[in-house]
C-alpha atoms as a PDB file:
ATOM      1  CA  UNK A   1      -9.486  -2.519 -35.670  1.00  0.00           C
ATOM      2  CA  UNK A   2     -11.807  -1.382 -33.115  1.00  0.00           C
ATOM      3  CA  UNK A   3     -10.970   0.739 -30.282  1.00  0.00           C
ATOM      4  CA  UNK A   4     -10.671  -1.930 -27.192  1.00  0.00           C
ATOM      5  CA  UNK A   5      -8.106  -3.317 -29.803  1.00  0.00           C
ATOM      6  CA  UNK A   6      -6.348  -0.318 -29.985  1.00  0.00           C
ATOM      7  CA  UNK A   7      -6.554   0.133 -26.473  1.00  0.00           C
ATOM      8  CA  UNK A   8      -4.565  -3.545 -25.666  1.00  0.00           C
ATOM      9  CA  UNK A   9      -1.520  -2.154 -27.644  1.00  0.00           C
ATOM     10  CA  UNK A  10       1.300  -1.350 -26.124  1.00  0.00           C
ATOM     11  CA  UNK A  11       3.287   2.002 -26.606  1.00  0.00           C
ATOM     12  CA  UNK A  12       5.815   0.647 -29.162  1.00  0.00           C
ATOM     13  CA  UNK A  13       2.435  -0.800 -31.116  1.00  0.00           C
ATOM     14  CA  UNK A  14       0.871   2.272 -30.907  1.00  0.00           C
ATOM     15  CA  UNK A  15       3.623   4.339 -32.471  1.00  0.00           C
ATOM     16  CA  UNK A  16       4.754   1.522 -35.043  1.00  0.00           C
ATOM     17  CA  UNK A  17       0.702   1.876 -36.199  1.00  0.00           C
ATOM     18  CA  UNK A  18       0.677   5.845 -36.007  1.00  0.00           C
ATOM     19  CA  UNK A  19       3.436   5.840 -38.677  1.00  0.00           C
ATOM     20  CA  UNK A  20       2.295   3.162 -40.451  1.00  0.00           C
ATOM     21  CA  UNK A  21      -1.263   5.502 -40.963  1.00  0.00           C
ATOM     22  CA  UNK A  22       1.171   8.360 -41.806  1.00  0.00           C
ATOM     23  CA  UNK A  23       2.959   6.891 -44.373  1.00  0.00           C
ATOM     24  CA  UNK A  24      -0.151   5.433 -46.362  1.00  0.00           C
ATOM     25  CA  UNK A  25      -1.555   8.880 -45.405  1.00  0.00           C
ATOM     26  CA  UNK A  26       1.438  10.362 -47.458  1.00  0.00           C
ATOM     27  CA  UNK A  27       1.460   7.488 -50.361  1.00  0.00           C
ATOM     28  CA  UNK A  28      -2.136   8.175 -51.117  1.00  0.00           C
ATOM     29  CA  UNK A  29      -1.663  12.067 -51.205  1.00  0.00           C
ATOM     30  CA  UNK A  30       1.584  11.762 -53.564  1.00  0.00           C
ATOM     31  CA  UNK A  31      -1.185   9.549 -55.938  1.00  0.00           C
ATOM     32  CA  UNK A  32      -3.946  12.354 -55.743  1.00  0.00           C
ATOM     33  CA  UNK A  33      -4.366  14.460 -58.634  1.00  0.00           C
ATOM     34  CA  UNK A  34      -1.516  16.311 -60.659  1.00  0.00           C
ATOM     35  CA  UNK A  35       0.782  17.911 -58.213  1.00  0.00           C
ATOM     36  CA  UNK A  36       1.715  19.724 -60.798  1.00  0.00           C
ATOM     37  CA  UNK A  37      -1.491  21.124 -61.551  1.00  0.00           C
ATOM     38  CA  UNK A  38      -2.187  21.938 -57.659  1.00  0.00           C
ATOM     39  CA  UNK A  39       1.175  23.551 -57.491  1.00  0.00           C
ATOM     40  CA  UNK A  40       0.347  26.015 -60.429  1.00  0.00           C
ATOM     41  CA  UNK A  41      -2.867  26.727 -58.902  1.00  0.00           C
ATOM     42  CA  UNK A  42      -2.064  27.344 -55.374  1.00  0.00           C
ATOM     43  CA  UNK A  43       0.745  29.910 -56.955  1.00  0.00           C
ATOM     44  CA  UNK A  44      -2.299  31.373 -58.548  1.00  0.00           C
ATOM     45  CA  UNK A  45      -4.445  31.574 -55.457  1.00  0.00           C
ATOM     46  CA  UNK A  46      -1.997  31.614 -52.365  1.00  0.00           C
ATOM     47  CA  UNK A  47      -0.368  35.162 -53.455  1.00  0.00           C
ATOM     48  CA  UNK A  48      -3.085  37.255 -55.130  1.00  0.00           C
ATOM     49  CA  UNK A  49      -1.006  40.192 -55.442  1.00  0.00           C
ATOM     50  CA  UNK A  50       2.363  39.414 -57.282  1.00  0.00           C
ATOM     51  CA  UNK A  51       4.825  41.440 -54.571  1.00  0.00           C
ATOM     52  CA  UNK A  52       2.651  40.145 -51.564  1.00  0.00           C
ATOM     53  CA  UNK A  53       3.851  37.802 -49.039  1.00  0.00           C
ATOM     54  CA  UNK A  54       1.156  35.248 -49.778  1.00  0.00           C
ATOM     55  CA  UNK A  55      -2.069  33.944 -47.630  1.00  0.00           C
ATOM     56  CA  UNK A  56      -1.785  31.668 -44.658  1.00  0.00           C
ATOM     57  CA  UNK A  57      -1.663  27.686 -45.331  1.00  0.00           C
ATOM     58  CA  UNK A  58      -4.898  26.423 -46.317  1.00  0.00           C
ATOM     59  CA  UNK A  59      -6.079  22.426 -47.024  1.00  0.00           C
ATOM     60  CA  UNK A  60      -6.740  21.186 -50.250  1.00  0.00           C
ATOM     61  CA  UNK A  61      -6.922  17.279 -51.322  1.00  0.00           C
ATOM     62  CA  UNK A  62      -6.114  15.920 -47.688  1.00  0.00           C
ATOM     63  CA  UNK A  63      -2.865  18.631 -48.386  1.00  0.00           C
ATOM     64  CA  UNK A  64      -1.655  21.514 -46.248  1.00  0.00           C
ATOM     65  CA  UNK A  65      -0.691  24.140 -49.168  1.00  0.00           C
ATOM     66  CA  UNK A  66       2.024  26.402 -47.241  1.00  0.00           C
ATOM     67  CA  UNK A  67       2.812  29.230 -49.281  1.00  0.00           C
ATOM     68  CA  UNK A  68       6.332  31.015 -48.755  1.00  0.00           C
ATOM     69  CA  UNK A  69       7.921  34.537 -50.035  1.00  0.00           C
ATOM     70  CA  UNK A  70      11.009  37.023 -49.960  1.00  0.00           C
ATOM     71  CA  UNK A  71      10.509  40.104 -51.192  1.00  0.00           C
ATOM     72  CA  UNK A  72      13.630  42.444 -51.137  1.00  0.00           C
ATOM     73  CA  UNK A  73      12.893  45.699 -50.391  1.00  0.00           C
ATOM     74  CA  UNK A  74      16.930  47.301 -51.180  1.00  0.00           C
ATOM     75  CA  UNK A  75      19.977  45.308 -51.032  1.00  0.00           C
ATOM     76  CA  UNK A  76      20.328  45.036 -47.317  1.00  0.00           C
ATOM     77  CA  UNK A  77      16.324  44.788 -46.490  1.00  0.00           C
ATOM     78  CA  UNK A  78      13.567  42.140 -47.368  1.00  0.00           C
ATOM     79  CA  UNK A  79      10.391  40.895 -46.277  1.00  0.00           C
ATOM     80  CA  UNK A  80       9.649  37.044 -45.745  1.00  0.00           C
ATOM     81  CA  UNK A  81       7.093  34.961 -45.069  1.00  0.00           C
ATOM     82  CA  UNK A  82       7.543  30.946 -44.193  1.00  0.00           C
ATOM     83  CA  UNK A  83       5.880  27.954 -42.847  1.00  0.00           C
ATOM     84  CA  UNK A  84       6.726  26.188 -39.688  1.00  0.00           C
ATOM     85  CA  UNK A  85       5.662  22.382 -39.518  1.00  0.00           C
ATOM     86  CA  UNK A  86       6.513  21.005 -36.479  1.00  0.00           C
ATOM     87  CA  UNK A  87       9.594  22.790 -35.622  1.00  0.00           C
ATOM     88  CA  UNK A  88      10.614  22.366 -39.323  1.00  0.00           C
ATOM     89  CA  UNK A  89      10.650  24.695 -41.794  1.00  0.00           C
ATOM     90  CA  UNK A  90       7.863  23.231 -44.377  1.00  0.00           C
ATOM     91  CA  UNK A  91      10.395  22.544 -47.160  1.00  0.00           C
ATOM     92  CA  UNK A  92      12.542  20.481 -44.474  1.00  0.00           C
ATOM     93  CA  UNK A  93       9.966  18.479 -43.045  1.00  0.00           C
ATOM     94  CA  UNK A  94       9.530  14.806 -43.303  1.00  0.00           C
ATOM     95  CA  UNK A  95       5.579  15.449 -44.532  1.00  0.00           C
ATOM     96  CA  UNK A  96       6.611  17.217 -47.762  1.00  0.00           C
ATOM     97  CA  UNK A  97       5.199  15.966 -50.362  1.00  0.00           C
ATOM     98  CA  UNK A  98       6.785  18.483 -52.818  1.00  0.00           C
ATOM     99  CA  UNK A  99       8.412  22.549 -52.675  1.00  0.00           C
ATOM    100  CA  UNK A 100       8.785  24.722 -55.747  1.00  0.00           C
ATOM    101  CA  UNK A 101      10.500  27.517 -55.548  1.00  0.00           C
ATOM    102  CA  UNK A 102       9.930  30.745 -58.080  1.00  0.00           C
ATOM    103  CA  UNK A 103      12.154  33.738 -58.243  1.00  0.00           C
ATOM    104  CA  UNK A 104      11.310  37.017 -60.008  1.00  0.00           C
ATOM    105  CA  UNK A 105      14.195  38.877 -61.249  1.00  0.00           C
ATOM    106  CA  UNK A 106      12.693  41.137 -63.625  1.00  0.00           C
ATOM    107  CA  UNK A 107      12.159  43.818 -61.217  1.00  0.00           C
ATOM    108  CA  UNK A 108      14.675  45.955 -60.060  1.00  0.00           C
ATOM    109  CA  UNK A 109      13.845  43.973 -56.046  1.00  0.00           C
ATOM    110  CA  UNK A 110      14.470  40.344 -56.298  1.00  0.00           C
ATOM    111  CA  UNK A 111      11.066  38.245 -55.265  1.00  0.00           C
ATOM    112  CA  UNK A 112      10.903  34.450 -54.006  1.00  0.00           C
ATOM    113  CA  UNK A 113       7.483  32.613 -53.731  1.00  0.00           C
ATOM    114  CA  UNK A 114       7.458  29.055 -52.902  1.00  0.00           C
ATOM    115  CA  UNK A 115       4.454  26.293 -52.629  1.00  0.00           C
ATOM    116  CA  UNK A 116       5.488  23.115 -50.010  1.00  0.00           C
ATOM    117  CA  UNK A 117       2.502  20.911 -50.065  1.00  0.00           C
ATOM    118  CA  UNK A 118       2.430  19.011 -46.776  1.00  0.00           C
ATOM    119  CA  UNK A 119       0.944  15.584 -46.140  1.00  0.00           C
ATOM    120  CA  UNK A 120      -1.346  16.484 -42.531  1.00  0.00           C
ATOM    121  CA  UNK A 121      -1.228  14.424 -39.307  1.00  0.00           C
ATOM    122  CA  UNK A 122      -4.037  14.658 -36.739  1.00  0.00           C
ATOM    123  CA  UNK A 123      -2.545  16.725 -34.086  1.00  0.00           C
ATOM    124  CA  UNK A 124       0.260  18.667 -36.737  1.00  0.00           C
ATOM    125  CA  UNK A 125       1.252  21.770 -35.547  1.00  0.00           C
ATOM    126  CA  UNK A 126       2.038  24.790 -38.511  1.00  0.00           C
ATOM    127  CA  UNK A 127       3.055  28.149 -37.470  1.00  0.00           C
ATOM    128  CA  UNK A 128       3.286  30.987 -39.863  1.00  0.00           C
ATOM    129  CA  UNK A 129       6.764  33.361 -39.392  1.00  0.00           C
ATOM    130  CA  UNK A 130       6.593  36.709 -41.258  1.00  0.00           C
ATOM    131  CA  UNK A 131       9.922  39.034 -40.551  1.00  0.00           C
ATOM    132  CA  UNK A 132      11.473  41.433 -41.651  1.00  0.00           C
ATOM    133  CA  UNK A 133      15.366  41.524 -42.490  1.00  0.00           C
ATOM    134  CA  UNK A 134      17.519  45.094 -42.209  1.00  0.00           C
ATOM    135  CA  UNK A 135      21.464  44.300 -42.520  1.00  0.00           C
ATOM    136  CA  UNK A 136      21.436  40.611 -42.332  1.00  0.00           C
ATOM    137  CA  UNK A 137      18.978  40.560 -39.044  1.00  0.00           C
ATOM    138  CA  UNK A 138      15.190  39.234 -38.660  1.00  0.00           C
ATOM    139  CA  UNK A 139      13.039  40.460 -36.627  1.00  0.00           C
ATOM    140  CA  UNK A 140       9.683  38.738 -36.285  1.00  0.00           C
ATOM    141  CA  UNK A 141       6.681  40.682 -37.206  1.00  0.00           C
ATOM    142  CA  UNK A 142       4.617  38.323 -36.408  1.00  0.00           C
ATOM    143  CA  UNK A 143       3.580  34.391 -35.460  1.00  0.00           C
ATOM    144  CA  UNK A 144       0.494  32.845 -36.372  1.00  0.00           C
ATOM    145  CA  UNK A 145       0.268  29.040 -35.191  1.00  0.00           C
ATOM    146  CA  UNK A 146      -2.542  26.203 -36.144  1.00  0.00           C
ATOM    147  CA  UNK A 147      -3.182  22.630 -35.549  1.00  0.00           C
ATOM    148  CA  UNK A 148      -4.177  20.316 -37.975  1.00  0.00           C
ATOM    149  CA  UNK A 149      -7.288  18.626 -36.304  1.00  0.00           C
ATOM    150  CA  UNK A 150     -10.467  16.236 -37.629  1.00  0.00           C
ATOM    151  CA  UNK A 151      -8.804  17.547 -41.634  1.00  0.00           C
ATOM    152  CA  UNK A 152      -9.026  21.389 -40.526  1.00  0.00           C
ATOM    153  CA  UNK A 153      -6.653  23.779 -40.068  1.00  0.00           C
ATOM    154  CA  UNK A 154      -7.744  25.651 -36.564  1.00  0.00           C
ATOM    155  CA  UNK A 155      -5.904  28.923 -35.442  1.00  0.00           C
ATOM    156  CA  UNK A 156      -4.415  28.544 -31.917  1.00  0.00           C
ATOM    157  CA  UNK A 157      -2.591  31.726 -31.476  1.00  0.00           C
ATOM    158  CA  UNK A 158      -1.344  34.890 -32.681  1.00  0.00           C
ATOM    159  CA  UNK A 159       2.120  36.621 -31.318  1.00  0.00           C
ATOM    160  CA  UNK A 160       5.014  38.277 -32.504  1.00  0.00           C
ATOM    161  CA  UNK A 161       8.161  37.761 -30.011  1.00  0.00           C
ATOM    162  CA  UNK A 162       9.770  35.007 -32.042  1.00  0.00           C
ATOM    163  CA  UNK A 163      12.337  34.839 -34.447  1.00  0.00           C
ATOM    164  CA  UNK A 164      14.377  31.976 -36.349  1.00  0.00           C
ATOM    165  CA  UNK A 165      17.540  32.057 -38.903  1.00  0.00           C
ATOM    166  CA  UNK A 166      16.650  30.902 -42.322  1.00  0.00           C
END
């Protein structure tokens, strides 16, 4: 389909054909490789030191690999670090392709680090919420947001006003 093809569609077209790209987008990415194997290694590489909060998302295989964390500081204190996929938490959103969870209970401070991996949309938005919890309140530390554009993750802005329940 050229573009002056693409152009005579109508709106309804347009959108039925931008999901129908998603989808096989998403079928081909849940056929890639050993998820498994990704997962493992994007624990490995996304949090380099075992009580950090883990890097920013990165791509790998046509994926977005958003890594997550907790890390409890006392009882009523923690740390946390998630992804934001358009206005979804990662491990809610329609893209996920798959979200493992791994807690650490052998320290005296309970520790959470997840891996979502994310099938990418031109255009996606991902913002990255770290906070901080003291007696059952977060308060945002900071906000980094990117778009997903041309199979790169670009970094649009950098704040720290917001704040969202999880």
């Amino acid at each position: 389909m050229n573009f002056d093809e693409l152009e005579n569609l109508n709106d309804s077209q347009l959108f039925d054909l931008q999901n129908k790209i998603s989808d096989i987008v998403k079928q081909r990415n849940l056929k890639k490789g050993d998820l498994e194997e990704i997962i493992d290694n994007s624990f490995n590489v996304g949090f380099p030191k075992v009580d950090g909060l883990g890097l920013n998302p990165w791509i790998e295989n046509s994926l977005i690999i958003c890594p997550g964390a907790r890390i409890d500081k006392t009882k009523t204190r923690h740390i946390c670090k998630f992804i934001v996929v358009d206005e979804e938490w990662s491990w809610e959103s329609p893209h996920m392709i798959s979200d493992v969870i791994r807690r650490d209970q052998s320290s005296k401070n309970f520790r959470q680090h997840s891996i979502t991996l994310i099938s990418p949309f031109e255009g996606m938005k991902v913002q990255v919420i770290s906070q901080k919890s003291q007696q059952g309140k977060h308060l945002v530390e900071g906000v980094e947001s990117f778009e997903f554009k041309n199979g790169e993750l670009e970094k649009t802005m950098t704040k720290s006003s917001r704040s969202r329940e999880h």
